[in-house]
Protein backbone atom coordinates (compact mmCIF):
# COMPACT_ATOMS: atom_id res chain seq x y z
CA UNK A 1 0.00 0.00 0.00
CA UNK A 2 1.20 3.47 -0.99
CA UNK A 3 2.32 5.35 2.52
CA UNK A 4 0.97 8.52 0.34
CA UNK A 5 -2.43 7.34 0.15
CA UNK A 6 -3.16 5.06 3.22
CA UNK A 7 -5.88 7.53 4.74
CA UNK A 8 -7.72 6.92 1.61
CA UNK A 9 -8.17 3.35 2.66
CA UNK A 10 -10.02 3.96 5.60
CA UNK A 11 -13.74 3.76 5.98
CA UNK A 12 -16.47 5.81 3.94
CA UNK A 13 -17.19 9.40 5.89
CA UNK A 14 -19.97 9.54 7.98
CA UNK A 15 -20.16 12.94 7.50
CA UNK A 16 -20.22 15.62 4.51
CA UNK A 17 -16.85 16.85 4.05
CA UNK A 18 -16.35 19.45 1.24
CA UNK A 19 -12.69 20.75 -0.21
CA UNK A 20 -11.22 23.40 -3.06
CA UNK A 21 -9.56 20.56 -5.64
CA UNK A 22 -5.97 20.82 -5.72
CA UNK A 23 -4.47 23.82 -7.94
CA UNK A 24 -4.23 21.10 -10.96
CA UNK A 25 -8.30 20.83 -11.04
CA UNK A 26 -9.65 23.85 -10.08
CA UNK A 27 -12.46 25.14 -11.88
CA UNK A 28 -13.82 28.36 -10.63
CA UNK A 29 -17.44 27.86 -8.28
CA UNK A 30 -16.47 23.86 -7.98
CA UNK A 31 -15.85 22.08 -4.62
CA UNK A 32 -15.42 18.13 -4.12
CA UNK A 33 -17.41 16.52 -1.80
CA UNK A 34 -15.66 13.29 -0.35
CA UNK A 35 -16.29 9.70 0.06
CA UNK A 36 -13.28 8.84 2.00
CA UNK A 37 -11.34 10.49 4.73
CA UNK A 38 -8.01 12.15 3.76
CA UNK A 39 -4.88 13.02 5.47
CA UNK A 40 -5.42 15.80 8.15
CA UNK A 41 -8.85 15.28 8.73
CA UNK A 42 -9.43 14.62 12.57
CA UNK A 43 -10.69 11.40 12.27
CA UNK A 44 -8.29 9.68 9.10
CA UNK A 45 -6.14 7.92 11.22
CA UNK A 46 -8.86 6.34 13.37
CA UNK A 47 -10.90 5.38 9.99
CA UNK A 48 -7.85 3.92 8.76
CA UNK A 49 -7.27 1.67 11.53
CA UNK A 50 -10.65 -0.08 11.84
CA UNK A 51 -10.52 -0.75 8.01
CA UNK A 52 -7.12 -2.66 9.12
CA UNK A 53 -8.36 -4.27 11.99
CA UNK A 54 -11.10 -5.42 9.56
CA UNK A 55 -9.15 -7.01 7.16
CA UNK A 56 -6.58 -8.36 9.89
CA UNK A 57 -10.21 -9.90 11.22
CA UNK A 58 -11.14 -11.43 8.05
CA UNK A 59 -7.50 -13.48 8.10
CA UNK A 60 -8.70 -15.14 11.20
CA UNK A 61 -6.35 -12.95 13.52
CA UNK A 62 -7.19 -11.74 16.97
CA UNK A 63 -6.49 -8.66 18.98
CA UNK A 64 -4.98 -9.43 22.38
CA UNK A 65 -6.15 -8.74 25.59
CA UNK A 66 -5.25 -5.21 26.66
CA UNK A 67 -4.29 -4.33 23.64
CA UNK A 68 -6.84 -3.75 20.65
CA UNK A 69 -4.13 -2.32 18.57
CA UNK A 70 -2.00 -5.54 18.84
CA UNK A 71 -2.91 -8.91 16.80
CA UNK A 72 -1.85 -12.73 16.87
């Protein structure tokens, strides 16, 4: 997985966040709306993590005891 781009992994927003597009796609009067969290949002790197402890679920691996962060 790109390093770059890992936020945009995470889970689908549960809320409407709206942004200027980058210099390279601005159109005058046009905002993006988005579908998944982004780097620097307050909640990216918490999205991010429970789409990895989802797919760390779905290999059969468990979080320990104490530590939900930490799987076997």
């Amino acid at each position: 997985m790109d390093v770059k781009s890992a936020f945009l992994h995470g889970t689908p927003l549960e809320r409407d966040v709206y942004m200027e597009p980058p210099v390279e796609c601005n159109k005058p009067g046009i905002v993006w709306k988005l579908r998944n969290t982004v780097y620097g949002l307050y909640d990216a790197s918490r999205s991010w993590y429970f789409a990895v402890k989802k797919g760390l679920k779905s290999f059969g691996m468990k979080s320990v005891s104490g530590d939900d962060a930490f799987f076997t």
